[in-house]
Protein backbone atom coordinates (compact mmCIF):
# COMPACT_ATOMS: atom_id res chain seq x y z
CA UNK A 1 18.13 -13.50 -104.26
CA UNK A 2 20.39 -16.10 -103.03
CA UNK A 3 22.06 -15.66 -100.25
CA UNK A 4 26.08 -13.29 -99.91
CA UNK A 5 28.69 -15.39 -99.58
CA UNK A 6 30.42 -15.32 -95.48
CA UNK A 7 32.60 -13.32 -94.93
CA UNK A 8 35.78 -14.76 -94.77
CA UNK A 9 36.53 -12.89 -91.41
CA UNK A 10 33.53 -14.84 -90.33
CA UNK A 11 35.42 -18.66 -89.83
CA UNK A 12 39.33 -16.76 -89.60
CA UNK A 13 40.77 -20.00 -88.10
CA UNK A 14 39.06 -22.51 -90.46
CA UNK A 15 40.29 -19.94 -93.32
CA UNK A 16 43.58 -19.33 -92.55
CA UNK A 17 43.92 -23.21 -91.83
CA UNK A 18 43.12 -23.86 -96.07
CA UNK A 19 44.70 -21.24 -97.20
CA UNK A 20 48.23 -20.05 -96.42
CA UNK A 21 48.80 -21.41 -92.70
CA UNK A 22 47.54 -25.16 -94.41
CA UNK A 23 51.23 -26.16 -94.22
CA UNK A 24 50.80 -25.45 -89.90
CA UNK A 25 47.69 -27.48 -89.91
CA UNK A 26 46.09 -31.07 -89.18
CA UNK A 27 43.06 -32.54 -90.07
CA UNK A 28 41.13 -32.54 -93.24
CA UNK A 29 38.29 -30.81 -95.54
CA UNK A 30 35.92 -31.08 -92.48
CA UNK A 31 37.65 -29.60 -89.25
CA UNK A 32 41.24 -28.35 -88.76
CA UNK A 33 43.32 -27.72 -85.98
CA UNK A 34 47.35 -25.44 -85.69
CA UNK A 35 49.79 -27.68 -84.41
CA UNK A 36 50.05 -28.51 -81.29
CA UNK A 37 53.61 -26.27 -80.59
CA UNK A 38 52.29 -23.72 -82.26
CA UNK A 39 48.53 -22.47 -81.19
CA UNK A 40 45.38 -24.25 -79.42
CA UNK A 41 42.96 -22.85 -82.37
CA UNK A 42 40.66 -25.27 -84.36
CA UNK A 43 37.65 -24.97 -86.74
CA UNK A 44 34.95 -26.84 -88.76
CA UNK A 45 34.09 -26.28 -92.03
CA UNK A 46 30.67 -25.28 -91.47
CA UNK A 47 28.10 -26.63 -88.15
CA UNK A 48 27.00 -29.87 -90.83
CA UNK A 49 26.89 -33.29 -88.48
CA UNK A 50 29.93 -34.43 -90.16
CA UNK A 51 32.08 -31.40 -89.88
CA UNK A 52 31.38 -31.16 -85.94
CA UNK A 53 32.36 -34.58 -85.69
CA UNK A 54 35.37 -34.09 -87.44
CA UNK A 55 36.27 -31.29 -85.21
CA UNK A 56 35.48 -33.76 -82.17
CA UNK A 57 37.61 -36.28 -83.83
CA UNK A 58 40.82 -33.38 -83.60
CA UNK A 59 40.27 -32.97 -80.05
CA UNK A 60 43.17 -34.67 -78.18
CA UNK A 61 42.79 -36.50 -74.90
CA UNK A 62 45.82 -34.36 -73.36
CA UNK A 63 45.24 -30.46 -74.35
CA UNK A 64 42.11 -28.67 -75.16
CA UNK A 65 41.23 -26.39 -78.08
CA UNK A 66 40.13 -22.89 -79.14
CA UNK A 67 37.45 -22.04 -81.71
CA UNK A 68 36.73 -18.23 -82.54
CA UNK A 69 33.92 -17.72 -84.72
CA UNK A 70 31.54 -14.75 -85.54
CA UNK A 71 28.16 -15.56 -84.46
CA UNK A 72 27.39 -18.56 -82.24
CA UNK A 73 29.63 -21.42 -82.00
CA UNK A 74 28.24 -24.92 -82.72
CA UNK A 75 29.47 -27.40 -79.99
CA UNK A 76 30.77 -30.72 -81.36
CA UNK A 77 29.82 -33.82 -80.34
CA UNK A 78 31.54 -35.05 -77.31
CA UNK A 79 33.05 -32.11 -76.40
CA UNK A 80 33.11 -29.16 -73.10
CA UNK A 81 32.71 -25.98 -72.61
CA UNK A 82 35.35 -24.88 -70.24
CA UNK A 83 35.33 -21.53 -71.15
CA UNK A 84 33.30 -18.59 -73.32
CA UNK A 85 33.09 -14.97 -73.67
CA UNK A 86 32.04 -12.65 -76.53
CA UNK A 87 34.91 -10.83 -78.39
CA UNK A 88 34.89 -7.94 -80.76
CA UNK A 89 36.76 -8.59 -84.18
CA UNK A 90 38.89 -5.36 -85.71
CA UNK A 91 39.27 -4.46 -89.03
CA UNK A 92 42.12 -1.55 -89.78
CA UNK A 93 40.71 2.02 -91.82
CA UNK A 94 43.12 4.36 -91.99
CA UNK A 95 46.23 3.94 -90.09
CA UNK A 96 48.42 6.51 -88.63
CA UNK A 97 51.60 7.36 -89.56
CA UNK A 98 54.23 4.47 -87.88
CA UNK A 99 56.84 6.79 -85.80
CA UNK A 100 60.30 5.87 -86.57
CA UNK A 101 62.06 4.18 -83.45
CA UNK A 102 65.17 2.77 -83.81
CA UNK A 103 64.76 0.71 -80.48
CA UNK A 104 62.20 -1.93 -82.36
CA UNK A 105 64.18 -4.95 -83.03
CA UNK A 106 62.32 -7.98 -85.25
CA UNK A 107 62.38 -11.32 -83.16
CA UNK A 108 62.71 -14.93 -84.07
CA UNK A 109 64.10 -18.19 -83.06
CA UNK A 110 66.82 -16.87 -81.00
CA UNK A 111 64.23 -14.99 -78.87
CA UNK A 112 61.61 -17.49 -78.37
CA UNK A 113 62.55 -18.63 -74.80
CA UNK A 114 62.08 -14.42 -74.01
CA UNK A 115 58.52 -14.13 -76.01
CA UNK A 116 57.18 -16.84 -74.30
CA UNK A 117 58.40 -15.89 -70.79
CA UNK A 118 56.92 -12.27 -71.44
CA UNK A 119 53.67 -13.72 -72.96
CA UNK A 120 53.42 -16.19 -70.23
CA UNK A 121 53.67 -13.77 -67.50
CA UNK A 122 50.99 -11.23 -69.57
CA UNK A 123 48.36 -13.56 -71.14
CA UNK A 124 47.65 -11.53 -74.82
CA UNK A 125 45.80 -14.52 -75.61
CA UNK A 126 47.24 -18.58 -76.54
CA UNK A 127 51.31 -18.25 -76.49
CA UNK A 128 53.07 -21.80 -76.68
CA UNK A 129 57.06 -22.82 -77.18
CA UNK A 130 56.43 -22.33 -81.44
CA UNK A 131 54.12 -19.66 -81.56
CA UNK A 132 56.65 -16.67 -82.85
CA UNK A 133 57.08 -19.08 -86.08
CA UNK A 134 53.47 -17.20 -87.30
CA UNK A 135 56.04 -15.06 -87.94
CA UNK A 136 56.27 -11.07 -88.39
CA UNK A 137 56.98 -10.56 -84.31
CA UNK A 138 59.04 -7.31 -83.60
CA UNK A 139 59.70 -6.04 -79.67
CA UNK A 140 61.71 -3.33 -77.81
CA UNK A 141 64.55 -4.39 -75.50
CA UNK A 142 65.24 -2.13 -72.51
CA UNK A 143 68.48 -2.48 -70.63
CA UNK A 144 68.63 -5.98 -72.38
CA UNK A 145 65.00 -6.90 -71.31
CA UNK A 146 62.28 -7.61 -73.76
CA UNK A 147 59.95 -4.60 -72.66
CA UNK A 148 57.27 -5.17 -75.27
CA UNK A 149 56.44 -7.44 -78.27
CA UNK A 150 53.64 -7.56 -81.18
CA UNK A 151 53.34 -9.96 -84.28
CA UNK A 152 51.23 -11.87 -86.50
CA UNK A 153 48.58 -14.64 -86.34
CA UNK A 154 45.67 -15.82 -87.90
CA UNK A 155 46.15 -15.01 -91.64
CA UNK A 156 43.13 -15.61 -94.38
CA UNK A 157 43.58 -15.19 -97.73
CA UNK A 158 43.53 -10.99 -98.05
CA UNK A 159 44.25 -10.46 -93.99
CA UNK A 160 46.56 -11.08 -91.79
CA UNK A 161 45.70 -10.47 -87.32
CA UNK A 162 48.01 -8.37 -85.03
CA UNK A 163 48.36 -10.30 -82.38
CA UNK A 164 50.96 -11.10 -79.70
CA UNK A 165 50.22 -7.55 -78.09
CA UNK A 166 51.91 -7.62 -74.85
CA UNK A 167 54.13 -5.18 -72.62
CA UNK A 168 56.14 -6.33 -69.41
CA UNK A 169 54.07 -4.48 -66.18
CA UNK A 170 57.96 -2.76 -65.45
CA UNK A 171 57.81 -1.25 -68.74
CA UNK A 172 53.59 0.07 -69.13
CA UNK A 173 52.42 3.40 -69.93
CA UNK A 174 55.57 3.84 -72.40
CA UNK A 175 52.88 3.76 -75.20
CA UNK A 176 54.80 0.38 -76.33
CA UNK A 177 52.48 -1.89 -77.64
CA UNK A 178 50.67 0.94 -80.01
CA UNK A 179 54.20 1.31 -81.66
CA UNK A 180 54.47 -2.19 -82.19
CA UNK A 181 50.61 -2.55 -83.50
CA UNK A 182 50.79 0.37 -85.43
CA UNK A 183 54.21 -0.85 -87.17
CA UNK A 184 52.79 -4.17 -87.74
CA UNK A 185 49.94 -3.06 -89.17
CA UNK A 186 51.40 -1.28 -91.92
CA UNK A 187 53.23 -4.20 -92.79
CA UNK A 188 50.59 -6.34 -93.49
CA UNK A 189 48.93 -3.16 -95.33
CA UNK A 190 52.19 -2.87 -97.51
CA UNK A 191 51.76 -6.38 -98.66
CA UNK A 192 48.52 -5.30 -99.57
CA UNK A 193 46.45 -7.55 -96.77
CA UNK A 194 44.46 -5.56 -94.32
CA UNK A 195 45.45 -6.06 -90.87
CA UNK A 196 42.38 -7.24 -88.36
CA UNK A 197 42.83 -8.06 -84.20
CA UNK A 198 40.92 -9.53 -81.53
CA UNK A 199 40.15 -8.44 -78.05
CA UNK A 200 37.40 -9.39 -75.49
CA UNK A 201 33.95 -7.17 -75.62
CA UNK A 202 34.16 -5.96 -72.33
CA UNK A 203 37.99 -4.81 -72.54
CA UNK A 204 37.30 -1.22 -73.20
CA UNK A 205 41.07 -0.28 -72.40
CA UNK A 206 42.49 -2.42 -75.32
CA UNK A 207 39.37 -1.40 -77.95
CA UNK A 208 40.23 1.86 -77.09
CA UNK A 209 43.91 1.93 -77.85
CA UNK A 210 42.80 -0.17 -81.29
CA UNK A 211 40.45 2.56 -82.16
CA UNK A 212 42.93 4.89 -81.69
CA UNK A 213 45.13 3.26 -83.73
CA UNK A 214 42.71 3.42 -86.64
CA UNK A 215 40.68 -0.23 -86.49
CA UNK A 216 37.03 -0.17 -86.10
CA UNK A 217 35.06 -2.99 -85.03
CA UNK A 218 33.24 -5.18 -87.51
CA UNK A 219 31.43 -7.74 -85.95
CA UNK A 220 31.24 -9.38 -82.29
CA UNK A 221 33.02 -12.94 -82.19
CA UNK A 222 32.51 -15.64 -79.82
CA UNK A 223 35.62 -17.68 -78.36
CA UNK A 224 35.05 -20.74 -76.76
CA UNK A 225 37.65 -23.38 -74.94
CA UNK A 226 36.80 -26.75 -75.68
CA UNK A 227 37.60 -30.43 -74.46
CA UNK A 228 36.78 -33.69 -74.45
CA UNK A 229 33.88 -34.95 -72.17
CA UNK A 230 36.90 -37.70 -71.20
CA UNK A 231 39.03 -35.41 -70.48
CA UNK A 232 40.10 -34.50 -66.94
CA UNK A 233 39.53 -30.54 -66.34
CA UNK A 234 43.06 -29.50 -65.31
CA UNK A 235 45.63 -26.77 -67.20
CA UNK A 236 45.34 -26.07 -70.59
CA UNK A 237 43.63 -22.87 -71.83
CA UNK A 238 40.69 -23.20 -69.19
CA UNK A 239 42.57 -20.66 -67.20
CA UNK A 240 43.47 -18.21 -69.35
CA UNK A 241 42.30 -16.14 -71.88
CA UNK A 242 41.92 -16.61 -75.70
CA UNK A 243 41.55 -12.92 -76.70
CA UNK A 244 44.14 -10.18 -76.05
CA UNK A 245 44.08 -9.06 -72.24
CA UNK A 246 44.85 -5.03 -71.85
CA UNK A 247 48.56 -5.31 -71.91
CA UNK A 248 49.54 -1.59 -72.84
């Protein structure tokens, strides 16, 4: 019997790069990368010769890159590993009820400079200047501060990630960011996508709270930070983490 098809879960980046995110992507049918204002994340087509090359060809002499991948990840040509961990990938069952608050706000253009100060300061994985234009962020403001955000990311054909998850350490322990994942999440499920998320194995905090909130895991992921063998070992993503740290 030939072989099922992969899942399409399996390569989420190279996925959501040819199918509705295309428009935030460069590169070809071979290796693809988000723009460089928007998110560090690139994928191959498959581990062929040419695809890896093609990948290698998308890594940039000046900022590094981010592949997520079920299963191992194939190293391209020319590139290093600066960092890797294993991550667990989350697939929504049945979701709680979202509890009406009328502090959640939806945030946009005019927040930006705000997300990325709070996501700066909390790591929930790869934040740049653009990356609230995935789109579907919401947050709580207390007395005028952004206490708490969660939004959208990676979005396949038939999913779309909760991502974004972060909570300002003044504000923790509010149960904050399951509001804003469990809203989220039945947004994408009222568009009739199912919502999916990201965290690190070993964070048993933040798989936790997901579990609680009704995702289950469904398959172990590696992450991997990648650069160029010419390129000096500096900022970029080395130093911080791909996957969602436990900012509840």
């Amino acid at each position: 019997m030939p072989a099922p098809p992969p899942h399409p879960l399996d390569r989420p980046i190279w996925n959501a790069l040819c199918g509705r995110q295309a428009g935030l992507a460069s590169g070809d049918r071979l290796a693809r990368r988000y723009r460089a204002d928007i998110s560090p994340f690139a994928a191959s087509r498959d581990d062929s010769p040419e695809a890896l090359a093609a990948l290698a060809a998308l890594l940039s002499a000046d900022r590094d890159a981010v592949a997520l991948e079920a299963g191992t990840i194939a190293v391209p040509p020319g590139a290093v590993v600066e960092k890797q961990a294993l991550g667990v990938q989350m697939v929504a069952g049945t979701l709680p009820a979202p509890v009406a608050d009328d502090r959640v706000i939806a945030l946009g253009d005019a927040d930006a400079a705000e997300m990325l100060a709070l996501a700066t300061l909390t790591e929930p994985g790869p934040f740049l200047a653009n990356t609230h234009l995935f789109g579907g962020f919401i947050g709580v403001r207390i007395d005028g501060r952004l206490a708490a955000m969660t939004g959208e990311r990676l979005k396949p054909d038939g999913f779309t990630e909760v991502s974004g998850v972060c909570t300002h350490p003044d504000f923790r322990g509010r149960g904050l960011a399951g509001l804003l994942s469990t809203i989220v999440a039945h947004r994408i499920a009222a568009r009739g996508e199912t919502p999916f998320l990201h965290a690190y194995a070993s964070n048993g905090g933040a798989i936790r709270l997901y579990e609680s909130l009704g995702f289950r895991i469904r398959t172990e992921v590696s992450v991997m930070v990648l650069r160029r063998a010419d390129q000096d070992a500096g900022d970029s993503f080395s130093n911080r983490p791909p996957l969602p740290s436990s900012n509840t």
